[in-house]
N, C-alpha and C. Protein backbone atom coordinates (compact mmCIF):
# COMPACT_ATOMS: atom_id res chain seq x y z
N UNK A 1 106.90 89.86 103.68
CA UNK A 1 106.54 89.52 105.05
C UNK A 1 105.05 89.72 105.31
N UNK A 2 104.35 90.84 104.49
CA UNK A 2 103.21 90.98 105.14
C UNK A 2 102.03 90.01 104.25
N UNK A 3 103.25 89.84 103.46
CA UNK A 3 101.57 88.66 102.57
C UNK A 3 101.96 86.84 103.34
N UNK A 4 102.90 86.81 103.61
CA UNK A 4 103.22 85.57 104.95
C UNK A 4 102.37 85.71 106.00
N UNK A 5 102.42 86.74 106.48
CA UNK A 5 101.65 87.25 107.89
C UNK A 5 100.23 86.79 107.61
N UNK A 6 99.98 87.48 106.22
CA UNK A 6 98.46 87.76 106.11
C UNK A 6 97.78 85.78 105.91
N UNK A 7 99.12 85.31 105.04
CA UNK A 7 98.74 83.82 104.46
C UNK A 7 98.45 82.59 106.37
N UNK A 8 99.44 83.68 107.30
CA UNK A 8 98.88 82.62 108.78
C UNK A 8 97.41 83.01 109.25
N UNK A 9 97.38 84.39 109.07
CA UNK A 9 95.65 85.08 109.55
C UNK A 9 94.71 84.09 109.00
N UNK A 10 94.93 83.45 107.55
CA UNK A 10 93.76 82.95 107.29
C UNK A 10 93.64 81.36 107.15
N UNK A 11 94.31 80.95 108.53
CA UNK A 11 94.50 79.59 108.71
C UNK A 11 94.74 79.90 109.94
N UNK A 12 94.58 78.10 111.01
CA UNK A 12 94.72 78.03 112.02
C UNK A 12 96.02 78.25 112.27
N UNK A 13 96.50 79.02 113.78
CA UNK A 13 97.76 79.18 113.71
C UNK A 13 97.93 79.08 115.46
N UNK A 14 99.43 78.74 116.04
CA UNK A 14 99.37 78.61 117.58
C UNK A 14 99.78 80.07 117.72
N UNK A 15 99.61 80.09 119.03
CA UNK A 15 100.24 81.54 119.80
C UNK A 15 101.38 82.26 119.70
N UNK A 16 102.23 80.72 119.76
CA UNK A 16 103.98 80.85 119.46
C UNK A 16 104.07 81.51 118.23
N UNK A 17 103.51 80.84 117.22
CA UNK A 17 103.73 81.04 115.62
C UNK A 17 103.46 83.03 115.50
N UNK A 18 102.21 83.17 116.07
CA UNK A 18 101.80 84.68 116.06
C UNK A 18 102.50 85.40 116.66
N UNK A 19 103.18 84.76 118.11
CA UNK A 19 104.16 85.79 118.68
C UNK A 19 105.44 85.68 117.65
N UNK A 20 106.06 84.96 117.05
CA UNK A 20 107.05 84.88 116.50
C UNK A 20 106.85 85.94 115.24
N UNK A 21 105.85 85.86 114.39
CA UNK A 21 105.56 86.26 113.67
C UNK A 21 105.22 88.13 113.72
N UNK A 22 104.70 88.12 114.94
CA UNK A 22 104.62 89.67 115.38
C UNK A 22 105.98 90.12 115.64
N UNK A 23 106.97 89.47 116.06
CA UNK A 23 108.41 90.05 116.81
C UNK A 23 109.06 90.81 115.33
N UNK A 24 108.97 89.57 113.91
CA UNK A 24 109.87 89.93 113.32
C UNK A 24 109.38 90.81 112.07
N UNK A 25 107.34 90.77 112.53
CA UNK A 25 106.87 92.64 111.73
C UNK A 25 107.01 93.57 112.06
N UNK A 26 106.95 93.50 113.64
CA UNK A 26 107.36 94.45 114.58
C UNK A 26 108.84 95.33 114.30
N UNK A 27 109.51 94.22 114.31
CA UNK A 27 110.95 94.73 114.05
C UNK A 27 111.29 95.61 112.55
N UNK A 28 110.51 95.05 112.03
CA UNK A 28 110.54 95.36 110.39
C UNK A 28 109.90 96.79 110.04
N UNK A 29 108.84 97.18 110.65
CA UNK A 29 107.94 98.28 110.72
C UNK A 29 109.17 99.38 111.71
N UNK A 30 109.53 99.03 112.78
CA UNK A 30 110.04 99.41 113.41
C UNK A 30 111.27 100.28 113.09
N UNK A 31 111.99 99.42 111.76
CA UNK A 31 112.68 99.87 111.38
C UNK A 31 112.69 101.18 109.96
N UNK A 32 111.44 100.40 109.25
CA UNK A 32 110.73 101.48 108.56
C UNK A 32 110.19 102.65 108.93
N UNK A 33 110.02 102.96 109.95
CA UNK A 33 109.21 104.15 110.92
C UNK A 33 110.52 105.19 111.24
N UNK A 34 111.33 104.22 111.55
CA UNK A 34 112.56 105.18 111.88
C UNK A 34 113.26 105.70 110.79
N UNK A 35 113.60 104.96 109.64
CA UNK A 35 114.29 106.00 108.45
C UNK A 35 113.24 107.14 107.65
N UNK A 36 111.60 106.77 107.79
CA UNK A 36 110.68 107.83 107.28
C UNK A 36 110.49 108.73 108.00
N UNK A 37 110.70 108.37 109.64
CA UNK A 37 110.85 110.10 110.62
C UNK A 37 111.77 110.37 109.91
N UNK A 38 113.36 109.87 110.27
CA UNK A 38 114.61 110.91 109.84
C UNK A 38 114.25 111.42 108.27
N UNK A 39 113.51 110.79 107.36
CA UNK A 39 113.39 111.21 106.02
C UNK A 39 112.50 112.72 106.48
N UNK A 40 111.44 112.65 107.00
CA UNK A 40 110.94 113.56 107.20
C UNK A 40 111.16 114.61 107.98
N UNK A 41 111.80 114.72 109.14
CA UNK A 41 112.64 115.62 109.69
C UNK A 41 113.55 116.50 108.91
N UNK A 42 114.53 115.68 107.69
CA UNK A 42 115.55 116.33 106.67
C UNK A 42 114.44 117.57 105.74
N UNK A 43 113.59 116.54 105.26
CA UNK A 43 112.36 117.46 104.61
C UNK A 43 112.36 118.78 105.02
N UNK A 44 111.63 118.56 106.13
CA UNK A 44 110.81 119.56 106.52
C UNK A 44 111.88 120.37 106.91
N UNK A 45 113.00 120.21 107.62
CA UNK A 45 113.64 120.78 107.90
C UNK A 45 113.88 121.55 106.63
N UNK A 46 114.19 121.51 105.50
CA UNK A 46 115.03 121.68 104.27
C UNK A 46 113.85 122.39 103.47
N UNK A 47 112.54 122.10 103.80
CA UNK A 47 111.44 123.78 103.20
C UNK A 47 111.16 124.40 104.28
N UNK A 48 111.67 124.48 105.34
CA UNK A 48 111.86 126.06 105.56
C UNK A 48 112.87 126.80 105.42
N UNK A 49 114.17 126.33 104.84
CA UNK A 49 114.94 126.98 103.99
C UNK A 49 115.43 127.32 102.84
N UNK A 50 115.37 125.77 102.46
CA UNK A 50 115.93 125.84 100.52
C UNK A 50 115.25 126.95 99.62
N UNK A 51 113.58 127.12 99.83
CA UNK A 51 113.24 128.33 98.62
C UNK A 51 112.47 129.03 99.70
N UNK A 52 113.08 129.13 100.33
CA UNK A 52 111.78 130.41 101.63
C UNK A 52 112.06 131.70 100.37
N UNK A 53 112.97 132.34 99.95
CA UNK A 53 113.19 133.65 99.12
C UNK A 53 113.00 133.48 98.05
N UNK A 54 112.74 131.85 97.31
CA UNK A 54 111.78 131.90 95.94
C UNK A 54 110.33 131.92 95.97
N UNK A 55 110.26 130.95 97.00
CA UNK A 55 108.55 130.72 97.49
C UNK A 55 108.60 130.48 98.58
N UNK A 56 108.39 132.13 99.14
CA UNK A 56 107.68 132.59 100.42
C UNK A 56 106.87 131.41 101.24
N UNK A 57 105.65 130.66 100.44
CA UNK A 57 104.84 129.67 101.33
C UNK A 57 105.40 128.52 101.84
N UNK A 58 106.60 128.13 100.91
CA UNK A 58 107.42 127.11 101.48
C UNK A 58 107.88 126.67 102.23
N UNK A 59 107.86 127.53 103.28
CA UNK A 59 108.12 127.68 104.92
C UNK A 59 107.55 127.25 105.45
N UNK A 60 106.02 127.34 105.23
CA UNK A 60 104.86 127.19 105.59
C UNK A 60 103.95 125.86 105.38
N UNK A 61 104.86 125.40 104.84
CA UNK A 61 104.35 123.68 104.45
C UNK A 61 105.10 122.94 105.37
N UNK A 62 104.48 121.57 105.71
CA UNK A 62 105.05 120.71 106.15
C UNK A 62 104.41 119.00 105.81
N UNK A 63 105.55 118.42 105.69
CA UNK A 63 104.79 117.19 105.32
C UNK A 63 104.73 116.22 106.85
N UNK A 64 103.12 115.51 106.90
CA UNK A 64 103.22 114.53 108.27
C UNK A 64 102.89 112.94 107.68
N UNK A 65 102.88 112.48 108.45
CA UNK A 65 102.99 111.32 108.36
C UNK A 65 101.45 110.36 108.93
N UNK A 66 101.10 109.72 108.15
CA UNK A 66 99.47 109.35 108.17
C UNK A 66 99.76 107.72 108.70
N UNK A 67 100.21 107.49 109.84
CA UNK A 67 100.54 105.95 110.33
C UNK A 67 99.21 105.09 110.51
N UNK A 68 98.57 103.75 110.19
CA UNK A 68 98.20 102.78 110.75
C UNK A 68 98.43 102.42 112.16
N UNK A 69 99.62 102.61 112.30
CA UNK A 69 99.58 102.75 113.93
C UNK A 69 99.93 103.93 114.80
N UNK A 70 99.58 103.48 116.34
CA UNK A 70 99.27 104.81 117.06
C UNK A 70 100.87 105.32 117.40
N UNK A 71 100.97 106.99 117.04
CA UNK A 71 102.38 106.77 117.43
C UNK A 71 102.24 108.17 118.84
N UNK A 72 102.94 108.48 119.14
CA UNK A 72 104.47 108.32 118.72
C UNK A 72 104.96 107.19 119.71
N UNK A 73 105.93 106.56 119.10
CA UNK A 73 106.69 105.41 119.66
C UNK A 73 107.83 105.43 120.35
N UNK A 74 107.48 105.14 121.68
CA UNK A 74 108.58 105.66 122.72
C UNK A 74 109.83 104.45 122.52
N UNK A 75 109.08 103.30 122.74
CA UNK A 75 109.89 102.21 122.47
C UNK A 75 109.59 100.93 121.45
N UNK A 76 109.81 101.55 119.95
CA UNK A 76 109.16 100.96 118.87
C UNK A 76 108.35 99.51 118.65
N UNK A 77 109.69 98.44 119.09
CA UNK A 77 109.36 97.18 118.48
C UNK A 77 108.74 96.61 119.60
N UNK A 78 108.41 96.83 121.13
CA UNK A 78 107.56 96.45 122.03
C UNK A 78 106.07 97.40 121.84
N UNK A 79 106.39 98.42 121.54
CA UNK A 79 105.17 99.39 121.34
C UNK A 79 104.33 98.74 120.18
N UNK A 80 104.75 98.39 119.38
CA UNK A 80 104.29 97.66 117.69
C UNK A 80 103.41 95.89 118.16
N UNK A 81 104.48 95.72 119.09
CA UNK A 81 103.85 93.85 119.37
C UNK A 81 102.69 94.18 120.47
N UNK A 82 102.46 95.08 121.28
CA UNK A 82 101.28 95.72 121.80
C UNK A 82 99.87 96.20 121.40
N UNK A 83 100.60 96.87 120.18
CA UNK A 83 99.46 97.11 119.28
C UNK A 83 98.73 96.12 118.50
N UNK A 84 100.19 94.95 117.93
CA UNK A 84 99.12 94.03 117.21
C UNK A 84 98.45 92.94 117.88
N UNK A 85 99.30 92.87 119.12
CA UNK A 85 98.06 92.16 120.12
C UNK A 85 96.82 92.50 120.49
N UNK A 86 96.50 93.37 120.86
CA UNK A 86 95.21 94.46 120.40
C UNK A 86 94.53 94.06 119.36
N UNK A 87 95.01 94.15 118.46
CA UNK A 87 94.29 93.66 116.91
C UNK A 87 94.27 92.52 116.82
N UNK A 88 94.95 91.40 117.42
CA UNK A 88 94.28 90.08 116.98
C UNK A 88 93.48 89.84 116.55
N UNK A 89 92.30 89.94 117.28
CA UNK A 89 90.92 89.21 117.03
C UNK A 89 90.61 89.82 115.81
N UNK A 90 90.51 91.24 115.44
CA UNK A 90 90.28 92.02 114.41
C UNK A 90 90.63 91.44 113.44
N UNK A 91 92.06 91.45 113.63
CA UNK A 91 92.73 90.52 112.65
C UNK A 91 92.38 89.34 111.52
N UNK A 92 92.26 88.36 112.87
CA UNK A 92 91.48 87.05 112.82
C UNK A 92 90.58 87.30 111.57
N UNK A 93 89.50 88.20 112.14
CA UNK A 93 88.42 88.30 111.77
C UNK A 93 88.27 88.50 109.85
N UNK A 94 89.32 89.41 109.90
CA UNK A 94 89.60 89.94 108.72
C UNK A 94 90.45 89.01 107.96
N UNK A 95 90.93 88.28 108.45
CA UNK A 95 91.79 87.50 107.55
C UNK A 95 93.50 88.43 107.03
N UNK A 96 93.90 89.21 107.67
CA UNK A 96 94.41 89.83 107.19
C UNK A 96 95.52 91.50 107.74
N UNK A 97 96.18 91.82 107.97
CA UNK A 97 97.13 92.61 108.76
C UNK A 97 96.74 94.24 108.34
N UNK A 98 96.04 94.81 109.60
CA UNK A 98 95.48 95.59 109.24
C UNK A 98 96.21 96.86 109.60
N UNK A 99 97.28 96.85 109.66
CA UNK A 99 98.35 98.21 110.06
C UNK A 99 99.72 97.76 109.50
N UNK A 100 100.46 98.57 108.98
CA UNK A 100 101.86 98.46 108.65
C UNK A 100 102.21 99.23 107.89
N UNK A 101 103.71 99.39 107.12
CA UNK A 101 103.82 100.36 106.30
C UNK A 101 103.27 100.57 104.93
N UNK A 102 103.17 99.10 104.47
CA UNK A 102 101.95 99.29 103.02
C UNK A 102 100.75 100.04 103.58
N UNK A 103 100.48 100.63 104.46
CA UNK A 103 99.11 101.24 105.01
C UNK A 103 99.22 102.62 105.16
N UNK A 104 100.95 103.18 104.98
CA UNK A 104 100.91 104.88 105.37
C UNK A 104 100.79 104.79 104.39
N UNK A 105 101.37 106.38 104.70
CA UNK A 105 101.25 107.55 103.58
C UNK A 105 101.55 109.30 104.37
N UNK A 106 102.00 109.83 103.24
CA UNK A 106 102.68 110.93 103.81
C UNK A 106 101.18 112.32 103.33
N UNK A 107 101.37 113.20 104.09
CA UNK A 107 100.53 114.28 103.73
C UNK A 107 101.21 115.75 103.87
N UNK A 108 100.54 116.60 102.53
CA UNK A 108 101.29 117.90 103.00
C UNK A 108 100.21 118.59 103.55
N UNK A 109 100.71 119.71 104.61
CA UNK A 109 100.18 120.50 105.46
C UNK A 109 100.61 121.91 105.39
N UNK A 110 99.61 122.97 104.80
CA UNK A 110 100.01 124.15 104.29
C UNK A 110 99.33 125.36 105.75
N UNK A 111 100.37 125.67 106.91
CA UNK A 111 99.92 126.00 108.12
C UNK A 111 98.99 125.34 108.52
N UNK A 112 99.28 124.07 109.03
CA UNK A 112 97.98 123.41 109.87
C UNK A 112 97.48 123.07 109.26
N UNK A 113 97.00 123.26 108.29
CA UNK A 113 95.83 122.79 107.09
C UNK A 113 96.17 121.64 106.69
N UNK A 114 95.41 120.52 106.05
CA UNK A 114 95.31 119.51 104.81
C UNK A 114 95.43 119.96 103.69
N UNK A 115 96.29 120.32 103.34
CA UNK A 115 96.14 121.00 101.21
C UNK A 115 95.51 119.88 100.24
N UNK A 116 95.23 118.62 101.05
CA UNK A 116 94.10 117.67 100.15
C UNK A 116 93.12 118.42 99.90
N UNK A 117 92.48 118.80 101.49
CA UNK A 117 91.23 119.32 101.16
C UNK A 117 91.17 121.03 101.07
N UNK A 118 92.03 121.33 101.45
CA UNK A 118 91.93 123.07 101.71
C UNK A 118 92.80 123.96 100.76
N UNK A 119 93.84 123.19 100.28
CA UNK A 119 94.74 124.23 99.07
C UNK A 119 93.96 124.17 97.30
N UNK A 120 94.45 125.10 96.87
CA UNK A 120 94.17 124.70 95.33
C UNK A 120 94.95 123.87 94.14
N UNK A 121 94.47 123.99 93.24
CA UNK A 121 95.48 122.55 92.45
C UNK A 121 96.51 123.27 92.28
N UNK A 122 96.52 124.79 91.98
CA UNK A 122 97.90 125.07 91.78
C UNK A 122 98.77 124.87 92.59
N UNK A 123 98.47 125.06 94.17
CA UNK A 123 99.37 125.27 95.54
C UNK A 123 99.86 123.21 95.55
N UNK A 124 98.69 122.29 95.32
CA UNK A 124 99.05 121.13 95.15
C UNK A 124 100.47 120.89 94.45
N UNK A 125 100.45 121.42 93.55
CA UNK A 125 101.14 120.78 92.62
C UNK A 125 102.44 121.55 92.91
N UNK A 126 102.63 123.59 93.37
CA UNK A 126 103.92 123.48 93.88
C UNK A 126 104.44 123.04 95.04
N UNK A 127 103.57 122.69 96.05
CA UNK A 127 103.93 121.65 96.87
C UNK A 127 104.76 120.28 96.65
N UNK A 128 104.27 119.27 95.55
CA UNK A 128 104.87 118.46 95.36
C UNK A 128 106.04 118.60 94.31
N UNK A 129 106.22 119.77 93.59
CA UNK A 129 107.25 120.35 93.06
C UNK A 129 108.43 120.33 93.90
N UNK A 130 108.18 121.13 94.96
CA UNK A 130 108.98 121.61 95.81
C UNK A 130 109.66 120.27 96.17
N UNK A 131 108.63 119.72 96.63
CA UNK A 131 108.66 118.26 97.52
C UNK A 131 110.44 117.43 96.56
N UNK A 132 109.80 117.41 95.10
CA UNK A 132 111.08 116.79 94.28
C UNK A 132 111.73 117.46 94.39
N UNK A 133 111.82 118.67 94.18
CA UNK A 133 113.23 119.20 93.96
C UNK A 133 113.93 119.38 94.93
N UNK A 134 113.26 119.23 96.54
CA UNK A 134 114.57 118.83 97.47
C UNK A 134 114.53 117.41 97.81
N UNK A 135 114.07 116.51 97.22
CA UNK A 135 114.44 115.09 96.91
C UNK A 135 115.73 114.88 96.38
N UNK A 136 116.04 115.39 95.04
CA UNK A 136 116.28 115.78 93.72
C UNK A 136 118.30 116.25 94.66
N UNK A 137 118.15 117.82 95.69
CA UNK A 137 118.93 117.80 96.32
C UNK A 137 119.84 116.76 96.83
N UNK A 138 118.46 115.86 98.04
CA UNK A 138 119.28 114.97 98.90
C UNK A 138 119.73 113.94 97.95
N UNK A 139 119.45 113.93 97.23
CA UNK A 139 119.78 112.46 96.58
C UNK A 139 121.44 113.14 96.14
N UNK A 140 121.62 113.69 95.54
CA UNK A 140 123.18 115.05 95.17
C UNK A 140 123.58 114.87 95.86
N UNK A 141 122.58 115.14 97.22
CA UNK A 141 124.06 115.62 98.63
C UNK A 141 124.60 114.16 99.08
N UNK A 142 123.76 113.03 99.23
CA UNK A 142 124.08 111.58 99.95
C UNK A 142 124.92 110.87 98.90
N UNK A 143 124.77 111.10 97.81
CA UNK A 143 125.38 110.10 96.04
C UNK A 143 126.37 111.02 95.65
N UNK A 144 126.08 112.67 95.66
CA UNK A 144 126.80 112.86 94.64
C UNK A 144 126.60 112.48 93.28
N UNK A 145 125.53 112.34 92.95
CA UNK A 145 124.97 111.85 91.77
C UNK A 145 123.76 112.90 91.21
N UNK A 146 123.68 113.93 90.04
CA UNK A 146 122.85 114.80 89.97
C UNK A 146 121.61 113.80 89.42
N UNK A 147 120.24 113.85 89.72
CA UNK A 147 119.50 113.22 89.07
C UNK A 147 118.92 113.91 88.05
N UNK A 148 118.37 113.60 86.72
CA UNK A 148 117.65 113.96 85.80
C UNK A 148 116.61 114.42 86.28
N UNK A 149 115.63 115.43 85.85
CA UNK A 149 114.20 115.79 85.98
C UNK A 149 113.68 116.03 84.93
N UNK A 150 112.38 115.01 85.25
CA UNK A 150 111.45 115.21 84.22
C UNK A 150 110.28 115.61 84.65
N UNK A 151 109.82 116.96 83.94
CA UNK A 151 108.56 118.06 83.78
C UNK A 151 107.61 117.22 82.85
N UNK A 152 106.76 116.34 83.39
CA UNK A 152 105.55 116.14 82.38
C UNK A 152 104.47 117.26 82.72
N UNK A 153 104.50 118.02 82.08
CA UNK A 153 103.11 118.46 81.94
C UNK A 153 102.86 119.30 82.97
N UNK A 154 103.79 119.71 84.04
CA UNK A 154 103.40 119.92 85.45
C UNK A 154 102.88 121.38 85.53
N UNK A 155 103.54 122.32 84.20
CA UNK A 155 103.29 124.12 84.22
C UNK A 155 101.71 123.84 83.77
N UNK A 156 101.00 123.33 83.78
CA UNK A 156 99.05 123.36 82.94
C UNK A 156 98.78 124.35 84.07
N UNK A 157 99.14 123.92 85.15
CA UNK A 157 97.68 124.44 86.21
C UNK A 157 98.94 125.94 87.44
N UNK A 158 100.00 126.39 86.38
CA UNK A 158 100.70 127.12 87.01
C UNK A 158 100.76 128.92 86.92
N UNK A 159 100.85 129.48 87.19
CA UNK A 159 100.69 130.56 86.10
C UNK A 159 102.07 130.57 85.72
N UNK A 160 102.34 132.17 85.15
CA UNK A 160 103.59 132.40 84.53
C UNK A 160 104.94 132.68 85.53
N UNK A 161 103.96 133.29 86.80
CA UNK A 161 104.86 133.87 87.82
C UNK A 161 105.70 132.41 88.23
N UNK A 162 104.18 131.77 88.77
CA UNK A 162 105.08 130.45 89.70
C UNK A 162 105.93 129.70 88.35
N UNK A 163 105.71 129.56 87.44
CA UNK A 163 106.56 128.83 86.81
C UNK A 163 107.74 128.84 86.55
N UNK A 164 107.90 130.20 86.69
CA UNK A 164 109.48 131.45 86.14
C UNK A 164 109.88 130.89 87.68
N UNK A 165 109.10 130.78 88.74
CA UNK A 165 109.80 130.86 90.03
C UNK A 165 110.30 129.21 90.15
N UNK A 166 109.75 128.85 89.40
CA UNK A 166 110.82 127.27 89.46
C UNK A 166 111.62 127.20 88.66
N UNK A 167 111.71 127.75 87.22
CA UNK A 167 113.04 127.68 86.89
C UNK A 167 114.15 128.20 87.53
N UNK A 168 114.04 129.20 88.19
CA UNK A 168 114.99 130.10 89.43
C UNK A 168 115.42 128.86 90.44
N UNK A 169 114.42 128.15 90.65
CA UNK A 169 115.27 126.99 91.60
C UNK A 169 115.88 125.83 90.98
N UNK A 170 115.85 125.63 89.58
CA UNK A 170 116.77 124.81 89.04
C UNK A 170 118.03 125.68 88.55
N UNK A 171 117.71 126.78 88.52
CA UNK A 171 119.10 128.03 87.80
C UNK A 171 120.23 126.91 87.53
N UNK A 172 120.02 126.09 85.98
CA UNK A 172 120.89 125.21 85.28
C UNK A 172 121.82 124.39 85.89
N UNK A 173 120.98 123.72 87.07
CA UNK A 173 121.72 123.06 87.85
C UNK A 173 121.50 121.21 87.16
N UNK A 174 120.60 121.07 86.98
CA UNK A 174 120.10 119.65 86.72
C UNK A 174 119.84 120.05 84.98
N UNK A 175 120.32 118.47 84.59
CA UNK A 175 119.19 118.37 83.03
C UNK A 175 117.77 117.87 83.20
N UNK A 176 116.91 118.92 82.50
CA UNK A 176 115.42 118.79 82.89
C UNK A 176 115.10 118.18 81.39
N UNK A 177 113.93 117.37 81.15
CA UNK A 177 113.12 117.11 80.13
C UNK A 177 111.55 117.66 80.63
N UNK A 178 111.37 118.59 79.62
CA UNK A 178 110.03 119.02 79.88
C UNK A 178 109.16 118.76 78.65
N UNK A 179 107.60 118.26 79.03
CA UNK A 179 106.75 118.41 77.92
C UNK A 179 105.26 119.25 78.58
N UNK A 180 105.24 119.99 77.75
CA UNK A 180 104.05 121.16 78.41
C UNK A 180 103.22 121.40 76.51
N UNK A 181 102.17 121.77 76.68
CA UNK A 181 101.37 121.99 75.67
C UNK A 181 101.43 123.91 75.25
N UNK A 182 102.14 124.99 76.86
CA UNK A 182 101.81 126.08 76.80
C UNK A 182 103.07 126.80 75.97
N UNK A 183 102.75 127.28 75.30
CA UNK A 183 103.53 127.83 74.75
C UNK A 183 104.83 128.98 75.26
N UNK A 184 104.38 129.68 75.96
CA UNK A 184 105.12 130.78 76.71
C UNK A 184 106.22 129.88 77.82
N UNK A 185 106.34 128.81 77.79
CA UNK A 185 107.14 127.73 78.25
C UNK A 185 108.36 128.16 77.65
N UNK A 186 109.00 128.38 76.08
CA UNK A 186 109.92 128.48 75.78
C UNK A 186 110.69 129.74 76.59
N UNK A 187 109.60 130.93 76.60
CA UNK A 187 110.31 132.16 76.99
C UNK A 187 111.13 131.74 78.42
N UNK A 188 109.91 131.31 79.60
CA UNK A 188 110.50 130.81 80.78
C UNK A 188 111.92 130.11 80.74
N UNK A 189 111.90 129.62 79.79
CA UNK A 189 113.31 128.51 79.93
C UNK A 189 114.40 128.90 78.58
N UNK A 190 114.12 129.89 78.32
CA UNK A 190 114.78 130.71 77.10
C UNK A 190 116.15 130.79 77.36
N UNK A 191 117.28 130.67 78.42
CA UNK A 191 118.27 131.19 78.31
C UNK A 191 118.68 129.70 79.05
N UNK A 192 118.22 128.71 79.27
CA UNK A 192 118.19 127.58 79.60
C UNK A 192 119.36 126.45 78.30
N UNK A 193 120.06 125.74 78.13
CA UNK A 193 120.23 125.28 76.82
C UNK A 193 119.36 124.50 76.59
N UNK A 194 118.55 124.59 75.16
CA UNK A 194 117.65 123.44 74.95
C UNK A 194 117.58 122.77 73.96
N UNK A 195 117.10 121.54 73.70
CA UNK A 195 117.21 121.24 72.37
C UNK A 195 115.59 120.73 72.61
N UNK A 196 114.42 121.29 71.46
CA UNK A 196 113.33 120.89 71.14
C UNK A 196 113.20 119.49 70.46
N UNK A 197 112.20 118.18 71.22
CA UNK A 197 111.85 117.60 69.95
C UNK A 197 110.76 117.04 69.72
N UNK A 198 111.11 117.05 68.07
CA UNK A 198 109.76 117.25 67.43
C UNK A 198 108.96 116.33 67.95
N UNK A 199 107.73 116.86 66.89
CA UNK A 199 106.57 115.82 68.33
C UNK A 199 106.39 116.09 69.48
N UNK A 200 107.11 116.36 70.34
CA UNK A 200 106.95 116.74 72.04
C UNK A 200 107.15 118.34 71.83
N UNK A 201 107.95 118.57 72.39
CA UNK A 201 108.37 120.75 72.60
C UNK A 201 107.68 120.99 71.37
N UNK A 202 107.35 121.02 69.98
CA UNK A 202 106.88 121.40 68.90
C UNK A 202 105.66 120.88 68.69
């Protein structure tokens, strides 16, 4: 839809065509906005509990939501055809649809903070740890389907503590594939069943 949209921006087009055309991005965005709140509500809701007693900071994170358009949206798909009326001319100008969901993006927030710019790579990375492994959950709880996890590489920038503290949140629930270069990896996952292979774990 949005490369249609974008293919009328850069040709003459009537009013009708643009209102028609706004109703059914509108609607479309509209509808995307609403399953990524409820996605994000479950989230957030779900780290301040799932490992608050493995990792304490986990509480303390929250993921927001980085919209192209202005929200919050009282009444979505009229609120959305408002906005891109607004942007027309912009539009025009640009040749091209300058808000929608190819345009978010989600951010984590460690108390108020940006952890883009204010956490360290380690806190990065158990952030988005965390982030999967209650993905990893919902996907279990909605399917009933355990998903696989795969560890590329992710213990480099961890120490020993936080690392031990994520195997504690898989406690042999999921089959993991891990490849790490550190050695003390085996001990962490020592009572884990594993099978090494060569070339990779060796």
């Amino acid at each position: 839809m949005v490369q249609q949209r974008n293919a009328m921006l850069k040709r003459n087009y009537s009013s009708k065509e643009l209102s028609s055309w706004n109703l059914a991005f509108a609607t479309s965005l509209a509808e995307v906005w609403k399953y990524r709140n409820r996605y994000l509500q479950q989230i957030n809701s779900a780290l301040k509990e799932a490992f608050k007693d493995i990792f304490p900071a986990s509480a303390d994170i929250t993921i927001g939501y980085l919209s192209s358009l202005k929200l919050p949206l009282e009444s979505p798909v009229e609120d959305i055809i408002k906005q891109l009326a607004a942007l027309e001319e912009r539009e025009k100008m640009l040749q091209r649809s300058i808000v929608g969901a190819h345009l978010d993006d989600y951010e984590f927030k460690l108390q108020e903070h940006r952890m883009r710019i204010y956490a360290s790579q380690g806190q990065k990375r158990i952030a988005v740890i965390i982030l999967k492994l209650l993905q990893a959950h919902l996907i279990e709880k909605i399917t009933s389907i355990k998903p696989i996890l795969l560890f590329d590489d992710i213990f480099a920038e961890l120490d020993t503590y936080n690392s031990q503290q994520i195997r504690n949140c898989i406690n042999n629930h999921y089959q993991v594939f891990i490849s790490s270069p550190k050695e003390d990896i085996r001990n962490i996952w020592q009572d884990y069943p594993i099978k090494y292979l060569k070339g990779i774990a060796q």
